[in-house]
N, C-alpha and C. Protein backbone atom coordinates (compact mmCIF):
# COMPACT_ATOMS: atom_id res chain seq x y z
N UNK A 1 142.12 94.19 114.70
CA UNK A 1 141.76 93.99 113.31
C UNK A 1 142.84 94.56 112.42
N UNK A 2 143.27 94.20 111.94
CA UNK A 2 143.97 94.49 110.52
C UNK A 2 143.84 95.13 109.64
N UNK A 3 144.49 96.37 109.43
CA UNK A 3 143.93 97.44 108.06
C UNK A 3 143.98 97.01 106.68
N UNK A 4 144.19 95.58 106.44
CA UNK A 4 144.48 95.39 104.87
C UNK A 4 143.31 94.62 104.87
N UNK A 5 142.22 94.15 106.22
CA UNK A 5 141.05 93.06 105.96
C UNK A 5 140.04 94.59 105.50
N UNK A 6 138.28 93.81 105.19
CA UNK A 6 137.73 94.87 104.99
C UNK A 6 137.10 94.40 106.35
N UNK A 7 135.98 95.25 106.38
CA UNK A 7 135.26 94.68 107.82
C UNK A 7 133.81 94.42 107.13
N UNK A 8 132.93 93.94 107.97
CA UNK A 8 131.86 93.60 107.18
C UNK A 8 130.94 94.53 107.13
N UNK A 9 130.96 95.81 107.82
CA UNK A 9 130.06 96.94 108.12
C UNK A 9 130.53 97.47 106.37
N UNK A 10 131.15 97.16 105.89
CA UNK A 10 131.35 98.29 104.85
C UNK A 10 130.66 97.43 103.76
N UNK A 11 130.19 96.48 103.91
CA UNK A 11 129.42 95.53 103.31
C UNK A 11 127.69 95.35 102.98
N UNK A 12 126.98 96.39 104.40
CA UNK A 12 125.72 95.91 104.86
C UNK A 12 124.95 97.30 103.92
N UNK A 13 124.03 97.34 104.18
CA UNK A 13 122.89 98.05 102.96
C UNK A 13 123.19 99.40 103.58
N UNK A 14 123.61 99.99 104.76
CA UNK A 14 123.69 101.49 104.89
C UNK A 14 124.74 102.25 104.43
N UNK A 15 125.99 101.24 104.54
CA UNK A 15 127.13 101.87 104.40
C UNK A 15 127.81 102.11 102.90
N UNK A 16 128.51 103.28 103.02
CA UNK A 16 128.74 104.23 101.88
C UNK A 16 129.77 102.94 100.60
N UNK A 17 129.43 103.97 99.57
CA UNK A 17 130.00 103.06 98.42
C UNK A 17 131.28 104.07 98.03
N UNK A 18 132.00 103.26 97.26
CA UNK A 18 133.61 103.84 97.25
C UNK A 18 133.22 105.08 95.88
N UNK A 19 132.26 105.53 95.34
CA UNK A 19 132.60 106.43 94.44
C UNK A 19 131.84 107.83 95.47
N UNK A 20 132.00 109.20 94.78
CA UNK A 20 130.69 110.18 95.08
C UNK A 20 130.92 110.29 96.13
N UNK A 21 132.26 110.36 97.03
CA UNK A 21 132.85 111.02 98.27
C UNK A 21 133.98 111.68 98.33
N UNK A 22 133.29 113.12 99.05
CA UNK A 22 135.27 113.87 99.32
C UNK A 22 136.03 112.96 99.65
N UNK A 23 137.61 113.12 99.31
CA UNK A 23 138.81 112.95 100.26
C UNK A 23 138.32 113.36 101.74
N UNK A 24 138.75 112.74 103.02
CA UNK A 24 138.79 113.20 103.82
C UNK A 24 137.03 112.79 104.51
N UNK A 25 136.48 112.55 103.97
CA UNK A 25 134.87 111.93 104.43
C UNK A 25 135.21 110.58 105.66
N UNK A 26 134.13 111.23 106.13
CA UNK A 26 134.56 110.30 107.50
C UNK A 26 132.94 109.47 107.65
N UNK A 27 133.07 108.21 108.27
CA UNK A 27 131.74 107.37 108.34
C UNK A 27 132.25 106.67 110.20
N UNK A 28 131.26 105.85 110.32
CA UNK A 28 130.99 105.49 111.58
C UNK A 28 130.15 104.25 111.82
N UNK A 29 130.91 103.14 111.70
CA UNK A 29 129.90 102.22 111.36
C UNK A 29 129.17 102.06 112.57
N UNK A 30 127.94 100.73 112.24
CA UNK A 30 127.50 100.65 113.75
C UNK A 30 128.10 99.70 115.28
N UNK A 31 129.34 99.17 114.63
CA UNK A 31 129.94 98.41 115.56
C UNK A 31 130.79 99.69 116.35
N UNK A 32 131.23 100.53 116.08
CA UNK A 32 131.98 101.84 116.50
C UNK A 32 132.97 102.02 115.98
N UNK A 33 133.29 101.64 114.49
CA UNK A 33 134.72 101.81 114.00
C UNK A 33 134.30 102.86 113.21
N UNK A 34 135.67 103.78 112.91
CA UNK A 34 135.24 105.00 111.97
C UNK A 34 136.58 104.70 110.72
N UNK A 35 136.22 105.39 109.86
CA UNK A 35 136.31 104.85 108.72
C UNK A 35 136.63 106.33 108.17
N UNK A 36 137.51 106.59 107.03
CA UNK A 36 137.83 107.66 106.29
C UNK A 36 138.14 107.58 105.15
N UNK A 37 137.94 108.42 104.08
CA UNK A 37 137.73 107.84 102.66
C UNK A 37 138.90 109.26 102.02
N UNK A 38 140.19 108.28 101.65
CA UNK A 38 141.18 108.78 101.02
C UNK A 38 142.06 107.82 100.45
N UNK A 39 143.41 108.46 99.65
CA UNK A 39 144.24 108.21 99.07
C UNK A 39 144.95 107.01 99.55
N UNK A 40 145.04 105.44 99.62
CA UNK A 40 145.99 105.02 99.97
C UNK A 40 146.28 103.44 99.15
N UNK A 41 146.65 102.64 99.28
CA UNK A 41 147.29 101.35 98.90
C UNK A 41 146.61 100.35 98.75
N UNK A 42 146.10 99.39 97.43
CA UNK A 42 145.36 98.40 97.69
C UNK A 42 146.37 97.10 98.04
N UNK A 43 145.53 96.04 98.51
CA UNK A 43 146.16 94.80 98.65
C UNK A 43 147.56 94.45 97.19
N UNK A 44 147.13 94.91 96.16
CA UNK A 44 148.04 94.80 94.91
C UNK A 44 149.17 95.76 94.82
N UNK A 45 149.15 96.63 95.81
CA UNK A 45 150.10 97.57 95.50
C UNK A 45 149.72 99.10 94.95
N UNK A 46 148.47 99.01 94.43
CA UNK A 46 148.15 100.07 93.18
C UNK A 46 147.88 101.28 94.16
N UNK A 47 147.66 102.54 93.74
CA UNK A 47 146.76 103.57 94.34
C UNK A 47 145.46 103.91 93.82
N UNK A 48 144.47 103.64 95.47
CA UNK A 48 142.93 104.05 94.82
C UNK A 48 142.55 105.29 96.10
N UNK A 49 141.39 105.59 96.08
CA UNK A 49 140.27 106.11 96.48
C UNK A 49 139.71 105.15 97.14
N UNK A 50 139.28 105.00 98.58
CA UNK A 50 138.92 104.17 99.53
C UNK A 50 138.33 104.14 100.86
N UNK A 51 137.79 103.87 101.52
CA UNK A 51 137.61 103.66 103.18
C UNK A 51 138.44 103.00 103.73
N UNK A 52 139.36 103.59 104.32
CA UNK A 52 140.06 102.62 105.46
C UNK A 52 139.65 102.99 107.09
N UNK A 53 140.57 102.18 107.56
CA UNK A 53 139.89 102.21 109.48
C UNK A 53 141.05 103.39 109.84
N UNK A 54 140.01 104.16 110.58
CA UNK A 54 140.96 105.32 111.31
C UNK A 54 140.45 105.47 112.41
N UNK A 55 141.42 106.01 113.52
CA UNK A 55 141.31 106.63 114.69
C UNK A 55 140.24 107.58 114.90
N UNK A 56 139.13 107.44 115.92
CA UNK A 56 138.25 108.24 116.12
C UNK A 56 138.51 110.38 116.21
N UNK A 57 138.16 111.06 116.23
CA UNK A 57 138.76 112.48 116.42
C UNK A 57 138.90 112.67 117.97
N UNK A 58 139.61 112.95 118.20
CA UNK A 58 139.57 113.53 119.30
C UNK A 58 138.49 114.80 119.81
N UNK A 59 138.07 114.36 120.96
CA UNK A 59 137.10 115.48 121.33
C UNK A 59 137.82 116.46 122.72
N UNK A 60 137.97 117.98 122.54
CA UNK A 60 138.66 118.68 123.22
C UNK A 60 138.47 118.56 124.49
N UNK A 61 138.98 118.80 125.63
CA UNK A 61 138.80 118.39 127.29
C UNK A 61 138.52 119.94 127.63
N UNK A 62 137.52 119.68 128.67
CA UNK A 62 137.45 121.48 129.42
C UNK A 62 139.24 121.43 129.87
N UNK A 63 138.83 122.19 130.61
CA UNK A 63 140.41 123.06 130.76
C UNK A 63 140.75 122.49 132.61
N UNK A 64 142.39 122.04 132.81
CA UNK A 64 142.66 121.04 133.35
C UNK A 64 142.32 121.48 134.95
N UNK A 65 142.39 122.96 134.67
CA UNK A 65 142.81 123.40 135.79
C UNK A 65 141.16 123.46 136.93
N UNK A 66 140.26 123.22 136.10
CA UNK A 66 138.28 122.85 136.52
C UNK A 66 138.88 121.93 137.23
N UNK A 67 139.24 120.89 136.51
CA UNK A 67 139.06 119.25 137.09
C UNK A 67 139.95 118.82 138.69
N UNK A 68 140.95 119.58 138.46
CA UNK A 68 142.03 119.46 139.87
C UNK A 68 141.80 120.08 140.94
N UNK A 69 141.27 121.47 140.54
CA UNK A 69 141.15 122.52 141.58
C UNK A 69 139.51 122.91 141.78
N UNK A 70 138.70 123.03 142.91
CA UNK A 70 137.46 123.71 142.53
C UNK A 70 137.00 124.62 142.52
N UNK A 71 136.11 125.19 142.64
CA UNK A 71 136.15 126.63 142.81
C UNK A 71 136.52 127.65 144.31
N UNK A 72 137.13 129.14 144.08
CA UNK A 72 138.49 129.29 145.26
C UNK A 72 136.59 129.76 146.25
N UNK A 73 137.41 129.77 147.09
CA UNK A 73 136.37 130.12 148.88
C UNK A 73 137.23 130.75 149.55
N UNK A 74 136.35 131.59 149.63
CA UNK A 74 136.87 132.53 151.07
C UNK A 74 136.94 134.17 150.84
């Protein structure tokens, strides 16, 4: 999908409206796209306040050394 289309989740009766949100507000539609509401570029060029499509957060991994090795014996 294309970051300059809108998607239609930002369209339907739950999802948030462009005023009355921090910078930095994050949403989640129900198809699984996440969405973040900041500073950037409309189709015209101008600068607004907006939802665009962003990369989910990363969620931290236990620690590498669990997963390779198991616990010592003996």
């Amino acid at each position: 999908m294309s970051s300059t289309l809108l998607h239609i989740c930002l369209e339907t009766d739950g999802a948030p409206d462009a005023e009355g949100h921090e910078v930095g507000s994050r949403w989640i539609c129900e198809c699984g796209l996440n969405y973040v509401f900041h500073e950037g570029f409309n189709p015209r060029g101008g600068l607004t306040n907006a939802w665009f499509v962003a990369p989910p957060l990363p969620k931290p991994r236990s620690a590498v050394g669990k997963l390779l090795f198991g616990p010592r014996k003996g």
